[in-house]
N, C-alpha and C. Protein backbone atom coordinates (compact mmCIF):
# COMPACT_ATOMS: atom_id res chain seq x y z
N UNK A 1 -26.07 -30.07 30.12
CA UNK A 1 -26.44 -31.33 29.52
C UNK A 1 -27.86 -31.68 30.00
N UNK A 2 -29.00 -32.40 29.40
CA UNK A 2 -30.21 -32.55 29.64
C UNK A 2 -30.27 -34.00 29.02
N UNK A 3 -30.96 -34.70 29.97
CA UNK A 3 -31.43 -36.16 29.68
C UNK A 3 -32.89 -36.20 29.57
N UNK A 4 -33.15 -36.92 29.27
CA UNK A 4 -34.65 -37.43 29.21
C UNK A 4 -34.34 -38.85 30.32
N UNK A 5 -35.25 -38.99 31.39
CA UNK A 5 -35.66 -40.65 31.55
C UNK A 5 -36.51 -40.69 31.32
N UNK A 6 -36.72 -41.74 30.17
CA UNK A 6 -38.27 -42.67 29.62
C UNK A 6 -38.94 -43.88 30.36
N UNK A 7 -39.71 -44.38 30.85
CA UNK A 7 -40.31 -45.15 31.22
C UNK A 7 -41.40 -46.10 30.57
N UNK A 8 -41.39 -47.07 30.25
CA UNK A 8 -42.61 -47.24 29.56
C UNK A 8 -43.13 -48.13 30.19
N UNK A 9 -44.14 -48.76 29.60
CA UNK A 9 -45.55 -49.63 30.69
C UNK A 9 -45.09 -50.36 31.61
N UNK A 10 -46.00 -50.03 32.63
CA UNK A 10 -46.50 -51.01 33.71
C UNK A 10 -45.59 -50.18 34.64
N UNK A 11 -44.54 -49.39 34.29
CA UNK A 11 -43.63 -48.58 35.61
C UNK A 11 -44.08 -47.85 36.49
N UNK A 12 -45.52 -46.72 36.23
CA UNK A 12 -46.03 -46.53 36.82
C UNK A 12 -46.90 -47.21 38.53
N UNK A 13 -46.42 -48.58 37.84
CA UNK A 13 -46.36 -49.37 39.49
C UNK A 13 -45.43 -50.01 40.22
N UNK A 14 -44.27 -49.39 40.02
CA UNK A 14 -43.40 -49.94 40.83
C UNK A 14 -43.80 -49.51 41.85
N UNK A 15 -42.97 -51.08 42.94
CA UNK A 15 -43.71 -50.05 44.13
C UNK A 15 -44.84 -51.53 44.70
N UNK A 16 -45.82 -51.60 43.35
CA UNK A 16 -46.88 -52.48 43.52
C UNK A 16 -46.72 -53.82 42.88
N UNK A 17 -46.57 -53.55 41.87
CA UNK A 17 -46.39 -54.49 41.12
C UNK A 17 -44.94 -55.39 41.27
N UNK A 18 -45.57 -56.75 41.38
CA UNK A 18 -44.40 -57.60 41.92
C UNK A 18 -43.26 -57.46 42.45
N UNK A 19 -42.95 -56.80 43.54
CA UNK A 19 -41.81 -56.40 44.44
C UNK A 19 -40.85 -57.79 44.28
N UNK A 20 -41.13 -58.46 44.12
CA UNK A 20 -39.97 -59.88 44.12
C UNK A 20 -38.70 -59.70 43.08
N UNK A 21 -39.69 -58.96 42.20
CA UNK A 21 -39.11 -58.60 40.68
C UNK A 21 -38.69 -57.31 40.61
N UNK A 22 -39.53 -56.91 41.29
CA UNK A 22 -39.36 -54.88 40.61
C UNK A 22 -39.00 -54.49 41.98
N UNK A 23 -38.77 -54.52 42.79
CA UNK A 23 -38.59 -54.16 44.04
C UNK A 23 -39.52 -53.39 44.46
N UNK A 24 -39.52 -52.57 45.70
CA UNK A 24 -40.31 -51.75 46.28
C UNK A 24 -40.24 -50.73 46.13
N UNK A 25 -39.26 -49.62 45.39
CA UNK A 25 -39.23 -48.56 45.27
C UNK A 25 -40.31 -48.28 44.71
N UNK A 26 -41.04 -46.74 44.51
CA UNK A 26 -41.90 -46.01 43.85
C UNK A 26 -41.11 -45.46 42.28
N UNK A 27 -41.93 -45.29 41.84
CA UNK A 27 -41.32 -44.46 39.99
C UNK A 27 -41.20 -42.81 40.86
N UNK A 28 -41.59 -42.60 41.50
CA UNK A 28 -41.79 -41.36 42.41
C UNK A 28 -40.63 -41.34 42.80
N UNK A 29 -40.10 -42.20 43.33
CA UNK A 29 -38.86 -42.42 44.45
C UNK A 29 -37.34 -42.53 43.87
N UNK A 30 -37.91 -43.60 42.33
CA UNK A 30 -36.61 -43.30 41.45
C UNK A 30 -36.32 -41.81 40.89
N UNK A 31 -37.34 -41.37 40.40
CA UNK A 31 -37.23 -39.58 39.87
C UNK A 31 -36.71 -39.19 40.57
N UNK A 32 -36.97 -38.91 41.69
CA UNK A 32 -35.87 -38.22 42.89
C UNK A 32 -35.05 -38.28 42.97
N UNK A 33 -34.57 -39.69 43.27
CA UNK A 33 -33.02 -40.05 43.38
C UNK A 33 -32.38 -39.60 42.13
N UNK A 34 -32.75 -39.71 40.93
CA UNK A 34 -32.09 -39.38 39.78
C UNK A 34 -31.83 -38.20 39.45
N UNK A 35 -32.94 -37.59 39.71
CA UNK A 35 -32.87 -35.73 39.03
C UNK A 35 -31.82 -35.44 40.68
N UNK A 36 -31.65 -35.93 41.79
CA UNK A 36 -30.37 -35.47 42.49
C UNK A 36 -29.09 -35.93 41.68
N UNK A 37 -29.18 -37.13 41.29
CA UNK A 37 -27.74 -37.38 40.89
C UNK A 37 -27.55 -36.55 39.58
N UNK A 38 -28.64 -36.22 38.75
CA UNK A 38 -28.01 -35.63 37.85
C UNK A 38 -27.71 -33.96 38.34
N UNK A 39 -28.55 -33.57 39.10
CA UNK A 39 -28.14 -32.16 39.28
C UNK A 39 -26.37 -32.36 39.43
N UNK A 40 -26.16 -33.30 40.92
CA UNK A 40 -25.09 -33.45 40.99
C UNK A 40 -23.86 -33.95 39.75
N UNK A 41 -23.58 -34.29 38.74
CA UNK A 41 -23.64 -34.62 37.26
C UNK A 41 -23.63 -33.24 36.72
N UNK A 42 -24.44 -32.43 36.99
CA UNK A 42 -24.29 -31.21 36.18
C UNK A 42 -25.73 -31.21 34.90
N UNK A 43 -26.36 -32.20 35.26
CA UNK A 43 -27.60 -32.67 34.02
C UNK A 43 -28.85 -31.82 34.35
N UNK A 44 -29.77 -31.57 33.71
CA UNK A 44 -30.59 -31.74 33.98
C UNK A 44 -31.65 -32.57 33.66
N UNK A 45 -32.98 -33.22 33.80
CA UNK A 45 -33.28 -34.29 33.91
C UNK A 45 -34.94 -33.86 33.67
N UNK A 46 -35.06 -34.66 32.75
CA UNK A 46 -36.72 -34.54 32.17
C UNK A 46 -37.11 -35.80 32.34
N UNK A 47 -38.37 -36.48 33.20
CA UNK A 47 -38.94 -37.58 33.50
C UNK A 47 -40.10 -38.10 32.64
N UNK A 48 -40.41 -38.96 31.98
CA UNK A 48 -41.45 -39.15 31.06
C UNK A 48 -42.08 -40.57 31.23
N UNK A 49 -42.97 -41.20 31.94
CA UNK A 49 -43.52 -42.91 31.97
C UNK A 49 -44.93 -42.58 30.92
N UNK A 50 -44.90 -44.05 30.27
CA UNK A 50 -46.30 -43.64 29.54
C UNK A 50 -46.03 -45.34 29.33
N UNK A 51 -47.74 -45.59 29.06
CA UNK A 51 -48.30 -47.00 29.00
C UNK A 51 -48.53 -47.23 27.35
N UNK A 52 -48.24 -45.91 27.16
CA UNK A 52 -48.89 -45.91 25.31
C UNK A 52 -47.37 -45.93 24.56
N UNK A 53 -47.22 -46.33 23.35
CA UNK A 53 -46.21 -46.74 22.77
C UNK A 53 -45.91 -45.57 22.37
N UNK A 54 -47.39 -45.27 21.53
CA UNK A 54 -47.20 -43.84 20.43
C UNK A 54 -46.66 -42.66 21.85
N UNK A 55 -46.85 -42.46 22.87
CA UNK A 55 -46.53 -41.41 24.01
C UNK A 55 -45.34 -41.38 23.87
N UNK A 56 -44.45 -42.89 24.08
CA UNK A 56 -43.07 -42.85 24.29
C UNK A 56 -42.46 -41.84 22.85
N UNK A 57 -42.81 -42.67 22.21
CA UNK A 57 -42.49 -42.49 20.58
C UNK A 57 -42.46 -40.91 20.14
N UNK A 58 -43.28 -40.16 20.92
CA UNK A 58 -43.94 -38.73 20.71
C UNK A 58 -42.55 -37.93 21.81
N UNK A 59 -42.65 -38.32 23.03
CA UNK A 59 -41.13 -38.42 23.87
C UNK A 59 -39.69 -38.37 23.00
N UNK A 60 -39.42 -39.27 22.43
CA UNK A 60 -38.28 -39.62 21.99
C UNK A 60 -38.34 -38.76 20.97
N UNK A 61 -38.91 -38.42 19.60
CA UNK A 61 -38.96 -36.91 18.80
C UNK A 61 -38.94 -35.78 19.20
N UNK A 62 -39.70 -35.80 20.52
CA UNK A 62 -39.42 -34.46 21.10
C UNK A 62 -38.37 -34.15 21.76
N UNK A 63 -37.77 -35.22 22.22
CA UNK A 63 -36.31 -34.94 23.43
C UNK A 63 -35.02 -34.86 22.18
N UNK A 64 -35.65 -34.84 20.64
CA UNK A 64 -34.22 -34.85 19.52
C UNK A 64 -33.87 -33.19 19.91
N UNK A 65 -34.93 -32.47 20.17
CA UNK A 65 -35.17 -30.32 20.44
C UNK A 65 -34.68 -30.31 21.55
N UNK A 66 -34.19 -30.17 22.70
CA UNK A 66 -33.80 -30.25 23.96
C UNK A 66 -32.93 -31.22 25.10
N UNK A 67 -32.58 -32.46 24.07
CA UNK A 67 -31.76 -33.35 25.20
C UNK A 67 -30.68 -33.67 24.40
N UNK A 68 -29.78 -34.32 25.11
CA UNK A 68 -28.74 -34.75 24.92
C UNK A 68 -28.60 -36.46 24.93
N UNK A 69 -29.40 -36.94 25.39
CA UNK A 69 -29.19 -38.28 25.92
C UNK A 69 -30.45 -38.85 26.16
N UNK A 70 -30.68 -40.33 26.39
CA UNK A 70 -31.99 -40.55 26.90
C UNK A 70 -31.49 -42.03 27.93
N UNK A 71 -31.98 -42.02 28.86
CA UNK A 71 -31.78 -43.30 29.78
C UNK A 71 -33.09 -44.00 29.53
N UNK A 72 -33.38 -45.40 28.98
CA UNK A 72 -34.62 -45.92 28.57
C UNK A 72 -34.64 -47.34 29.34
N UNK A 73 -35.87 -47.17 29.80
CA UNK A 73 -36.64 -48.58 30.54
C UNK A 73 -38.19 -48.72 29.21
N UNK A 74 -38.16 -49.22 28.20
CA UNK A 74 -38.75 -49.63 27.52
C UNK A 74 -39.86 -50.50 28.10
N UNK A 75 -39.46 -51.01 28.89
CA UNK A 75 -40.39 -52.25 29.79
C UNK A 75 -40.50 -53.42 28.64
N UNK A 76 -41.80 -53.79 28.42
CA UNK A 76 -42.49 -54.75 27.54
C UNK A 76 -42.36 -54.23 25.98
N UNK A 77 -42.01 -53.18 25.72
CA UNK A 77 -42.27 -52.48 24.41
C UNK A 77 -41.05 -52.84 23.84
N UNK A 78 -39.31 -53.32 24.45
CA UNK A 78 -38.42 -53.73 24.44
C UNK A 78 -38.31 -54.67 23.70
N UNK A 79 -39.37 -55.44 23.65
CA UNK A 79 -39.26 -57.00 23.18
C UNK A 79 -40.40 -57.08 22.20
N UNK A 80 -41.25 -55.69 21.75
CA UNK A 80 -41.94 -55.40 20.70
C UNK A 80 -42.16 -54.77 19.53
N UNK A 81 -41.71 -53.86 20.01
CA UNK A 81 -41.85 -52.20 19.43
C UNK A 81 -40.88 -51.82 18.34
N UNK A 82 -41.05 -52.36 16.82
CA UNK A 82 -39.98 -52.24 16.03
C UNK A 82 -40.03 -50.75 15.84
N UNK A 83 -41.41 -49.74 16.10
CA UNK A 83 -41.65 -48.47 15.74
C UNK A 83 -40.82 -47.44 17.07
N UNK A 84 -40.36 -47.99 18.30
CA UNK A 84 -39.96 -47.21 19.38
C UNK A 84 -38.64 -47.60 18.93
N UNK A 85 -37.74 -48.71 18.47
CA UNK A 85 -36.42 -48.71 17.77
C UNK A 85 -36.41 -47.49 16.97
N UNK A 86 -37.34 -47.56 15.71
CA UNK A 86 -37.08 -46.57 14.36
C UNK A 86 -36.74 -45.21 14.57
N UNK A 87 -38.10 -45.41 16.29
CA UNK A 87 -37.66 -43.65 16.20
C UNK A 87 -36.48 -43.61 17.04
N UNK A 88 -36.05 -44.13 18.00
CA UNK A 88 -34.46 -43.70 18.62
C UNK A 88 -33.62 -43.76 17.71
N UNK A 89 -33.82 -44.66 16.80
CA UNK A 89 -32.44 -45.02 15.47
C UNK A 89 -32.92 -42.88 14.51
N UNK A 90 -34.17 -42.76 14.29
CA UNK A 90 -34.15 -41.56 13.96
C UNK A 90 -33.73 -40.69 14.31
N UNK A 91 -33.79 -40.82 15.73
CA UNK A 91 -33.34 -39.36 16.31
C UNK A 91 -31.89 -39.13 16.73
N UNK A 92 -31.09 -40.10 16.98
CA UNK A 92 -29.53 -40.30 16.69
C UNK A 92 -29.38 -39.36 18.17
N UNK A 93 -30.11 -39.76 18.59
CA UNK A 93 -29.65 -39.39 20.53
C UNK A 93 -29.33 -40.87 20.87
N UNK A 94 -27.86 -40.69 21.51
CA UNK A 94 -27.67 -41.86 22.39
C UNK A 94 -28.35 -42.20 23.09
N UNK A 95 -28.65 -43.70 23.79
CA UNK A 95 -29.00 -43.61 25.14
C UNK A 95 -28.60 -45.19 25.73
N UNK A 96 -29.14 -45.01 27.09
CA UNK A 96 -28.76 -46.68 27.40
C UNK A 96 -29.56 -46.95 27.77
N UNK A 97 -30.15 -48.21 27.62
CA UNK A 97 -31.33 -49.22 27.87
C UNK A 97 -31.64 -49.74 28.94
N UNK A 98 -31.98 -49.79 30.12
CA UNK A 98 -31.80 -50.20 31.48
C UNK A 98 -32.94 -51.00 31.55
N UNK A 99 -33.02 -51.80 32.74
CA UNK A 99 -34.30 -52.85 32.99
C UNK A 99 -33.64 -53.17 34.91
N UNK A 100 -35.02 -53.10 35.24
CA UNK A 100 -34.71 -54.06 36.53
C UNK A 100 -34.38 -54.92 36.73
N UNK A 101 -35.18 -56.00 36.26
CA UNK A 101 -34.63 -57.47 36.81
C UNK A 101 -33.53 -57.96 35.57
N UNK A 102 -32.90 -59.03 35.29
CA UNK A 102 -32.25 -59.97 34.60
C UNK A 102 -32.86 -60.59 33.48
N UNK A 103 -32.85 -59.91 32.25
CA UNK A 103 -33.87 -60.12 31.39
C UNK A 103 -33.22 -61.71 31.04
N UNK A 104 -32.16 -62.05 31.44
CA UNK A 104 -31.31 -63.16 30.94
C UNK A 104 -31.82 -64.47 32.09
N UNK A 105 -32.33 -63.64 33.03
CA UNK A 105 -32.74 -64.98 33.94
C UNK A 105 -34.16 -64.92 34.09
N UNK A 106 -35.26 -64.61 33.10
CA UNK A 106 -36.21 -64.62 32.89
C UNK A 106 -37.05 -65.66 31.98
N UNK A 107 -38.03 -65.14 31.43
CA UNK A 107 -38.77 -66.22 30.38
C UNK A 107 -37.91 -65.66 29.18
N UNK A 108 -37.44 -66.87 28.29
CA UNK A 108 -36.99 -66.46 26.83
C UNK A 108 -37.31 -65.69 25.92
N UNK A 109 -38.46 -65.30 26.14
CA UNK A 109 -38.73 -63.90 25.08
C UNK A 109 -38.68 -62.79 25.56
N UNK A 110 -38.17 -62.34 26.65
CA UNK A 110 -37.71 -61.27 27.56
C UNK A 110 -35.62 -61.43 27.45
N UNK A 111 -35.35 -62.72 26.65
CA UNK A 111 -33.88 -62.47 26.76
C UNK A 111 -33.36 -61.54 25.78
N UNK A 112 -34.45 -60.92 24.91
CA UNK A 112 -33.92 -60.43 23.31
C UNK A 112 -34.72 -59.11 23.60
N UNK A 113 -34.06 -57.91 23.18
CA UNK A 113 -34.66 -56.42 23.31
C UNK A 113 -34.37 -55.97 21.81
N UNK A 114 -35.37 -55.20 21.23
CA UNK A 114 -35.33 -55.12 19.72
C UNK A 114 -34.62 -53.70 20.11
N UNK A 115 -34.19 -53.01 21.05
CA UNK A 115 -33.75 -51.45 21.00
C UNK A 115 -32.28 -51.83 21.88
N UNK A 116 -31.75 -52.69 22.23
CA UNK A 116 -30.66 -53.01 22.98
C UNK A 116 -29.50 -52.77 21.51
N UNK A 117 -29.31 -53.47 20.29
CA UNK A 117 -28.22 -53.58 20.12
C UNK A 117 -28.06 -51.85 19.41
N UNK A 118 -29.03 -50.69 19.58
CA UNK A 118 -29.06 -49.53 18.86
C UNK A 118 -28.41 -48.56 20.50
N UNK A 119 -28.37 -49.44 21.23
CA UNK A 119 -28.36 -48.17 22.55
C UNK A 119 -26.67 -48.20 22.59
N UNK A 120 -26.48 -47.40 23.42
CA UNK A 120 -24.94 -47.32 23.51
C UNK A 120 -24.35 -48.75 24.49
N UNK A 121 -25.28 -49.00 25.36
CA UNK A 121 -25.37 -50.02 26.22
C UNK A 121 -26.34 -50.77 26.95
N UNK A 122 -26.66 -51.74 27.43
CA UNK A 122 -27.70 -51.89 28.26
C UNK A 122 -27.34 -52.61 29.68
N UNK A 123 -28.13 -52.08 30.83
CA UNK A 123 -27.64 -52.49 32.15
C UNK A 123 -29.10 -52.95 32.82
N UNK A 124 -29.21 -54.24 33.27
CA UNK A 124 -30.13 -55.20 33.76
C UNK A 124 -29.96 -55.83 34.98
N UNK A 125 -30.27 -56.10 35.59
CA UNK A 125 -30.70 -57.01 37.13
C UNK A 125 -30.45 -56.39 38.44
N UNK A 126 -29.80 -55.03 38.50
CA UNK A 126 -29.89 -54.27 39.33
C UNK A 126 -30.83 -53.29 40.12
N UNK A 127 -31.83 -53.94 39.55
CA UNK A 127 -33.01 -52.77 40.41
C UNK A 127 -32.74 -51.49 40.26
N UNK A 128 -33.28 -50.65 41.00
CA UNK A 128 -33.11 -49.65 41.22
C UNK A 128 -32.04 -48.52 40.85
N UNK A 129 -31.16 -49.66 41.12
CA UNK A 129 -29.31 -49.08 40.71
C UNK A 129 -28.99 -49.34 39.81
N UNK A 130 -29.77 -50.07 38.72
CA UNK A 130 -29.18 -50.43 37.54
C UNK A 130 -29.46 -48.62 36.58
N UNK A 131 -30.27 -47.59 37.30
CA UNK A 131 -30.56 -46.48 36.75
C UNK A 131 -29.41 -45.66 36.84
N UNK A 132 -29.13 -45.90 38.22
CA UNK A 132 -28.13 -44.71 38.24
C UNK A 132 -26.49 -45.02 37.65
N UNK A 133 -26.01 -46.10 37.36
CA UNK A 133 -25.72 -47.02 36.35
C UNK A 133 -25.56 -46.51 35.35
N UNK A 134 -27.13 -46.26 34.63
CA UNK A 134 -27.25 -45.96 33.52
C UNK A 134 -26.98 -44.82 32.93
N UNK A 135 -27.26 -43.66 34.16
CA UNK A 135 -27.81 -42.17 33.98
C UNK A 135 -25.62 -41.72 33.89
N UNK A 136 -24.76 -42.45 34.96
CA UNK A 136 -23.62 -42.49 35.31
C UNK A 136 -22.84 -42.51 33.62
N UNK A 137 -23.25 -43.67 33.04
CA UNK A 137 -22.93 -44.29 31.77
C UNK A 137 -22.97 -43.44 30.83
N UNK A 138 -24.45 -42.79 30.74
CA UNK A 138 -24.63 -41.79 29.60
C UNK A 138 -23.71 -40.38 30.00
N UNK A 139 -23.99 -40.24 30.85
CA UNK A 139 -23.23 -38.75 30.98
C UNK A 139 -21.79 -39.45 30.36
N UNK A 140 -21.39 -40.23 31.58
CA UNK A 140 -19.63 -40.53 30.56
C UNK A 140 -19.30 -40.60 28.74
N UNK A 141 -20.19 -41.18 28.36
CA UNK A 141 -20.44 -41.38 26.93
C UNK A 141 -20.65 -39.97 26.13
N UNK A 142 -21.50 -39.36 26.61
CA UNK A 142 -21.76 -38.03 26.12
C UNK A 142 -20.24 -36.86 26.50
N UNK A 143 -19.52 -36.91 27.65
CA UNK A 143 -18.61 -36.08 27.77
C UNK A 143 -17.56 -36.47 26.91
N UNK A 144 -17.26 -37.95 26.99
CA UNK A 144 -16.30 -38.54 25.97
C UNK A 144 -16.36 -38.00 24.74
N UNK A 145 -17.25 -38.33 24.42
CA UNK A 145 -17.94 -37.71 22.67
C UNK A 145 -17.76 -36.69 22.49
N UNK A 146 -17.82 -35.54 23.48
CA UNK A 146 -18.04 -34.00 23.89
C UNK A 146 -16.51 -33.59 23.15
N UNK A 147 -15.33 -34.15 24.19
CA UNK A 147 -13.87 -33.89 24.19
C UNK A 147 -13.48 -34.74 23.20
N UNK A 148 -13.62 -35.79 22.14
CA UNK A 148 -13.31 -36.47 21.54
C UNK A 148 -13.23 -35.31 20.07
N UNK A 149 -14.72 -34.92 20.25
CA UNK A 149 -15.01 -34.15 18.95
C UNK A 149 -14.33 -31.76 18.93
N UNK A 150 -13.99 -32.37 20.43
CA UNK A 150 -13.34 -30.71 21.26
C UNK A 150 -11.76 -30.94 20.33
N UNK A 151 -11.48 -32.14 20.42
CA UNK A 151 -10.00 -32.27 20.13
C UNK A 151 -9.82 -32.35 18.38
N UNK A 152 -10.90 -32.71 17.62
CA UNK A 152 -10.86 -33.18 16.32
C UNK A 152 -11.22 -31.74 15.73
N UNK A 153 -11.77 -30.66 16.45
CA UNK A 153 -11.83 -29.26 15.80
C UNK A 153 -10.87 -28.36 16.54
């Protein structure tokens, strides 16, 4: 099984950027932890952050050839990007939507994600752990699906 994690703007500073909010971990520090849990999972794990929309967008077409799944931190593009919806809705790879902080205990235009109601799920205010959460989630979803469709042939 092969995932993609996507990242999109401003992730490249975790770490720096407002620790109150984003905590202190590194994007360095989450990759790690993740590509262990997925080895452990049985996954393997392709890492992708980009500040550019069209990057993500170029990501998500390309992971339709090689993945199974995608774990997505959209960031700001979440609450923009009707073109980063179109293409996950295109490419008919599951995935789940993750965010650090509590988009629900934030400013009001951070309570609504234009790619949330297309994901299989979305998991928020957990920091750090809201990934592995996520990465946990998709694999289950994907094996379900796996044996669901094992039993229907």
């Amino acid at each position: 099984m092969r995932i993609l994690l996507l990242n999109g703007p401003n992730l490249d500073l975790l770490g720096e950027r407002e620790p109150d909010i984003y905590g202190d971990d590194t994007l360095g520090t989450l990759e790690a932890e993740l590509a262990v849990q997925a080895e452990g999972l049985g996954c393997a794990l392709r890492s992708v952050q980009s500040n550019h929309e069209g990057a993500l967008i170029d990501a998500v077409h390309a992971a339709r050839k090689d993945c199974d799944g995608i774990v997505l931190n959209p960031a700001g593009y979440g609450h923009t990007s009707i073109a980063l919806r179109d293409a996950l809705i295109a490419v008919r790879l599951p995935f789940v939507e993750v965010h650090l902080s509590n988009l629900a205990a934030r400013e009001p235009f951070r309570h609504r994600t234009l790619t949330a109601d297309v994901a299989v799920g979305r998991i928020d205010g957990f920091g750090i752990y809201g990934y592995h959460l996520a990465l946990d989630a998709l694999v289950h979803h994907l094996r379900a699906r796996a044996a669901a469709y094992s039993e229907k042939n």
